[in-house]
Protein backbone atom coordinates (compact mmCIF):
# COMPACT_ATOMS: atom_id res chain seq x y z
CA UNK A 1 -57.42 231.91 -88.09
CA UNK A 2 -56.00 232.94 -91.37
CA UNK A 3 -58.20 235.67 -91.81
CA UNK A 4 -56.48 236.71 -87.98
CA UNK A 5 -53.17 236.50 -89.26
CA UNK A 6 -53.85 238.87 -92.37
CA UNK A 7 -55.84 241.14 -90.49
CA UNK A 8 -52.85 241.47 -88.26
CA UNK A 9 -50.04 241.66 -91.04
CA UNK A 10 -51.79 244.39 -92.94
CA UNK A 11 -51.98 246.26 -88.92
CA UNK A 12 -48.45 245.80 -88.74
CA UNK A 13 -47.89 247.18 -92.40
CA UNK A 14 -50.34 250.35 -91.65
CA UNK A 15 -48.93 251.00 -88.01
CA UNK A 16 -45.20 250.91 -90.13
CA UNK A 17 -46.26 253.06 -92.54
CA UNK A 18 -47.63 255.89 -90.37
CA UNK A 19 -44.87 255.59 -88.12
CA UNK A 20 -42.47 256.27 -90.80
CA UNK A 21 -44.75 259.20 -92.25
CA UNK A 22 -44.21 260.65 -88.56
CA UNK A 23 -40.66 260.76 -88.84
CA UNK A 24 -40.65 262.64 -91.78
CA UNK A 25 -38.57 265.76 -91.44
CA UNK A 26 -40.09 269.44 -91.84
CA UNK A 27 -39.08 271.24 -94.81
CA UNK A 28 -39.00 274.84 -95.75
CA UNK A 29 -39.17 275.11 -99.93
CA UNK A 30 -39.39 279.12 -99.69
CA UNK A 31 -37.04 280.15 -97.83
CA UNK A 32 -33.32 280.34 -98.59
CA UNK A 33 -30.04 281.51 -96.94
CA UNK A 34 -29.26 283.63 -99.83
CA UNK A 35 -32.31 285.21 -100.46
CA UNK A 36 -32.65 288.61 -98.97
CA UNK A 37 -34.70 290.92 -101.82
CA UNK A 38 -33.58 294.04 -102.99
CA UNK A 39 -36.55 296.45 -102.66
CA UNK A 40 -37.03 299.43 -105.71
CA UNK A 41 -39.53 301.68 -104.23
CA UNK A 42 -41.75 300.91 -100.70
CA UNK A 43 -45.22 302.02 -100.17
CA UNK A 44 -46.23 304.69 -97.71
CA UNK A 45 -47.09 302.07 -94.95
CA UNK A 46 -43.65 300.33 -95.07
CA UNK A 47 -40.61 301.75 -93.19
CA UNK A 48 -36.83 301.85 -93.27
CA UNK A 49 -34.97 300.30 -89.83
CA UNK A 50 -31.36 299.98 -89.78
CA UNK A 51 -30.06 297.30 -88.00
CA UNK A 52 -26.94 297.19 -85.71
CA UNK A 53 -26.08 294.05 -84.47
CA UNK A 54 -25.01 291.19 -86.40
CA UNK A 55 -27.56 288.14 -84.97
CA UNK A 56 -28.62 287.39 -88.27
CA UNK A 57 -24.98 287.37 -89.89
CA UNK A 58 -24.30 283.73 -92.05
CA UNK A 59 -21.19 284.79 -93.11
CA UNK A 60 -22.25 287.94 -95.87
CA UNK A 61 -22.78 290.57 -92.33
CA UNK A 62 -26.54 289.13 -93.62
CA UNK A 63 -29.18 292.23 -92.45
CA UNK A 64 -27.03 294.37 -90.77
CA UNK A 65 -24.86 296.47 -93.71
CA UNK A 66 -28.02 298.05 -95.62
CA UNK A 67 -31.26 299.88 -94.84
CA UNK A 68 -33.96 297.03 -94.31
CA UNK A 69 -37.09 297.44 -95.46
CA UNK A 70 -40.38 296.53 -92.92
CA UNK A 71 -43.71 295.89 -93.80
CA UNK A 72 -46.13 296.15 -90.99
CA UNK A 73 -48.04 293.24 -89.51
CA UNK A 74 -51.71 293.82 -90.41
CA UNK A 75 -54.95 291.81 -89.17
CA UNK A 76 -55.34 288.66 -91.70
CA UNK A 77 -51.68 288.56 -92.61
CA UNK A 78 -50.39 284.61 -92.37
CA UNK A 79 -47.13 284.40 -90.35
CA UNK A 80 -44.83 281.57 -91.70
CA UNK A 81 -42.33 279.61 -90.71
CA UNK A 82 -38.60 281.11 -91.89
CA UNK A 83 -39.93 284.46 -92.29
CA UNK A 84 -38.23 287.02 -90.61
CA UNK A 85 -39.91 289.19 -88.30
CA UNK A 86 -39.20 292.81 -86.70
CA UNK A 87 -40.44 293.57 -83.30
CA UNK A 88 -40.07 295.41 -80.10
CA UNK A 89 -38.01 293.51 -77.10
CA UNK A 90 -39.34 294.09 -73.83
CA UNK A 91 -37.05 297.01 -72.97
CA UNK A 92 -38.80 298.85 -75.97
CA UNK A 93 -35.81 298.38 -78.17
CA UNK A 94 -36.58 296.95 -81.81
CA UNK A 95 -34.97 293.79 -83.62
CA UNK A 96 -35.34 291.04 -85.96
CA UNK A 97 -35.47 287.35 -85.81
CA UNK A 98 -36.47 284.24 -87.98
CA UNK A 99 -39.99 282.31 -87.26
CA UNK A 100 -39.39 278.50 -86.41
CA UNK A 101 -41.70 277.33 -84.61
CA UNK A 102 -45.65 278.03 -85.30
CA UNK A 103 -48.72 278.82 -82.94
CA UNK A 104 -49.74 274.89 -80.82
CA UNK A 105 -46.33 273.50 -81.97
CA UNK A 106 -43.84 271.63 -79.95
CA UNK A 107 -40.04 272.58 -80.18
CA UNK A 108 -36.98 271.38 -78.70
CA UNK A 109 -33.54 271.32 -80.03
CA UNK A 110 -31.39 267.82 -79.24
CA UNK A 111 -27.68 268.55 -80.02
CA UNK A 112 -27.60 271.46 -81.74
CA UNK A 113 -30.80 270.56 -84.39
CA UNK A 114 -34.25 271.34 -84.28
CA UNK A 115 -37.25 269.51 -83.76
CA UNK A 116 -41.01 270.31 -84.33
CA UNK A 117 -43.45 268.13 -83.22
CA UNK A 118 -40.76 265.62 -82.80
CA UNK A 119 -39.81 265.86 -86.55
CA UNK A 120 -36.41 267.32 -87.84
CA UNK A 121 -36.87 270.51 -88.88
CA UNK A 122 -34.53 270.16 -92.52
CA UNK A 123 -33.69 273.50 -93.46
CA UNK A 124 -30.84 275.92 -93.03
CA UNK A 125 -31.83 277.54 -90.06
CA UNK A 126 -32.73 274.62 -88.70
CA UNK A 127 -29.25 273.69 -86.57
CA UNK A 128 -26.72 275.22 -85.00
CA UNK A 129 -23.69 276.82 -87.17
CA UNK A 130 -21.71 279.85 -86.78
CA UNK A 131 -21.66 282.78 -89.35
CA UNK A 132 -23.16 280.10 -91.74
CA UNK A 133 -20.72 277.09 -91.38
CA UNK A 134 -22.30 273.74 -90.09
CA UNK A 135 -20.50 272.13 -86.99
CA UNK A 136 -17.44 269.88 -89.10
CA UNK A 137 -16.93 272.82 -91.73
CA UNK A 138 -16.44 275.27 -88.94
CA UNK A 139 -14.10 273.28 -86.94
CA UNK A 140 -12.30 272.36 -90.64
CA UNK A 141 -11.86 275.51 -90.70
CA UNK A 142 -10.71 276.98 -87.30
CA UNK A 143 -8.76 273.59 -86.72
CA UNK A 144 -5.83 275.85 -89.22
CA UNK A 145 -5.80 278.25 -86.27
CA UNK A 146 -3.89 278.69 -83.29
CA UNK A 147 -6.42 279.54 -80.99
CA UNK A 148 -9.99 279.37 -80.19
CA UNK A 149 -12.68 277.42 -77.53
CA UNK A 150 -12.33 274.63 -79.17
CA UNK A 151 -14.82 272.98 -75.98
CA UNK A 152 -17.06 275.67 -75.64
CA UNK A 153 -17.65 275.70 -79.60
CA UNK A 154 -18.23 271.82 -79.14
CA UNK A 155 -20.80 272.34 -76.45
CA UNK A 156 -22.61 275.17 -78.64
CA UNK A 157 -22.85 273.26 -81.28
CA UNK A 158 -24.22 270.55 -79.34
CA UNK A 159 -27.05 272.63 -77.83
CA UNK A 160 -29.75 270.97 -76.34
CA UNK A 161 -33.09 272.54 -75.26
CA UNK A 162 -36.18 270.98 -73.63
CA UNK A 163 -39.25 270.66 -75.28
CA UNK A 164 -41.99 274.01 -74.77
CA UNK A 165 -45.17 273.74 -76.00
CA UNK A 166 -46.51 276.60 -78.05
CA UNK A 167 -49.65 278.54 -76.95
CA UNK A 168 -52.35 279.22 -79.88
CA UNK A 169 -50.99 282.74 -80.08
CA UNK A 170 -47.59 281.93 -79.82
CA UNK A 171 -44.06 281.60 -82.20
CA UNK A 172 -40.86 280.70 -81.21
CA UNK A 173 -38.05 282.55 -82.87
CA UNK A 174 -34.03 281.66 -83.68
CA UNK A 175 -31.73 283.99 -84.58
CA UNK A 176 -29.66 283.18 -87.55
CA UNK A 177 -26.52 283.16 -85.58
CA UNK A 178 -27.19 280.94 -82.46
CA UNK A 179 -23.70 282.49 -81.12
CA UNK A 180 -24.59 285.96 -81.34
CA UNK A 181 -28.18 285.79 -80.90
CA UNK A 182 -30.62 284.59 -78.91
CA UNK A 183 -33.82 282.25 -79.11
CA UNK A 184 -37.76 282.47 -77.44
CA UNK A 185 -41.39 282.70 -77.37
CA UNK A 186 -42.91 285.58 -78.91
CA UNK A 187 -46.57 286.49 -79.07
CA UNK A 188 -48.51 286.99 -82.16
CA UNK A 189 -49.07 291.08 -80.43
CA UNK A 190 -45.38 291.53 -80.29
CA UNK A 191 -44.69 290.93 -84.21
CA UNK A 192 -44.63 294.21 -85.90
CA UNK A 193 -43.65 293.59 -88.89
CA UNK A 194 -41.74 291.55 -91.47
CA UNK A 195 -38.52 292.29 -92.93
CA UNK A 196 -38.88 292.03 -97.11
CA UNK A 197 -35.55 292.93 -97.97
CA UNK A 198 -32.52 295.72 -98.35
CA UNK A 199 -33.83 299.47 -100.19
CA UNK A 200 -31.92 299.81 -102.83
């Protein structure tokens, strides 16, 4: 009977244990808000693209004031989470967006943060902000002006999405700017390239 009531302690401890371990958040050690590369020179199979609209703006017009840099997607070539990809829409226009979510992953976003496989995704592109102010510095902030949607920026920052499960050829992509951008599922086909950086 003792040997019962260890057996089932130690169960307890184990079950605790890898519960916890479940719960641990997602990190991202790579990527950083402030760390868009200035490019030198560019090999022949790299291109310039200029982009126009400010989706990917944290606050520095992030991507959109200088010639980016693309280098192609090529067969082999690992697709991570945070990078940030160029593609084509599906009118045939081109644009750029961040990787979030990766191929067989679950995603869902529960007031305004993300979740992967039911674990907080802890990184800056992880939640909702605006122009690259977290929900209570914003509001600091536009709390010393007269007027905005002080409601509607509530229920944006509060954004909640149901969970989608990921097909084994599929991402799901955030812009930078929730506001001014736009989230989805992207196929692995539809990523042309990444974006390394600004030409110099």
């Amino acid at each position: 009977m003792k040997h019962i009531g260890l057996s089932f302690g130690v169960l307890l401890i184990l079950v605790g244990c890898s519960f916890k371990t479940s719960l641990e958040p997602i990190t991202d050690q790579y990527t950083t808000p402030n760390n868009i590369a200035t490019i030198e020179t560019i090999s022949p199979e790299m291109f310039i693209y200029q982009h126009h609209y400010d989706n990917m703006d944290r606050g520095n017009h992030d991507y959109i004031e200088k010639p980016l840099v693309i280098e192609p997607l090529v067969d082999g070539y690992k697709i991570s989470r945070g990078d940030v990809i160029f593609f084509h829409t599906t009118n045939e226009e081109k644009d750029i967006s961040r990787i979030v979510a990766l191929p067989s992953e679950e995603i869902k976003i529960i007031e305004g943060q993300v979740y992967i496989n039911d674990k907080k995704l802890d990184t800056f592109y992880g939640f909702a902000h605006r122009l690259g102010l977290e929900k209570d510095r914003y509001f600091e902030m536009m709390d010393d002006r007269n007027q905005y949607n002080n409601n509607g920026m509530r229920e944006y920052f509060d954004t909640n999405m149901d969970q989608i499960k990921l097909a084994s050829d599929e991402y799901y992509f955030i812009d930078d700017d929730w506001m001014r951008g736009k989230m989805g599922v992207i196929k692995e086909q539809d990523i042309a390239g990444f974006v390394l950086g600004y030409i110099e």
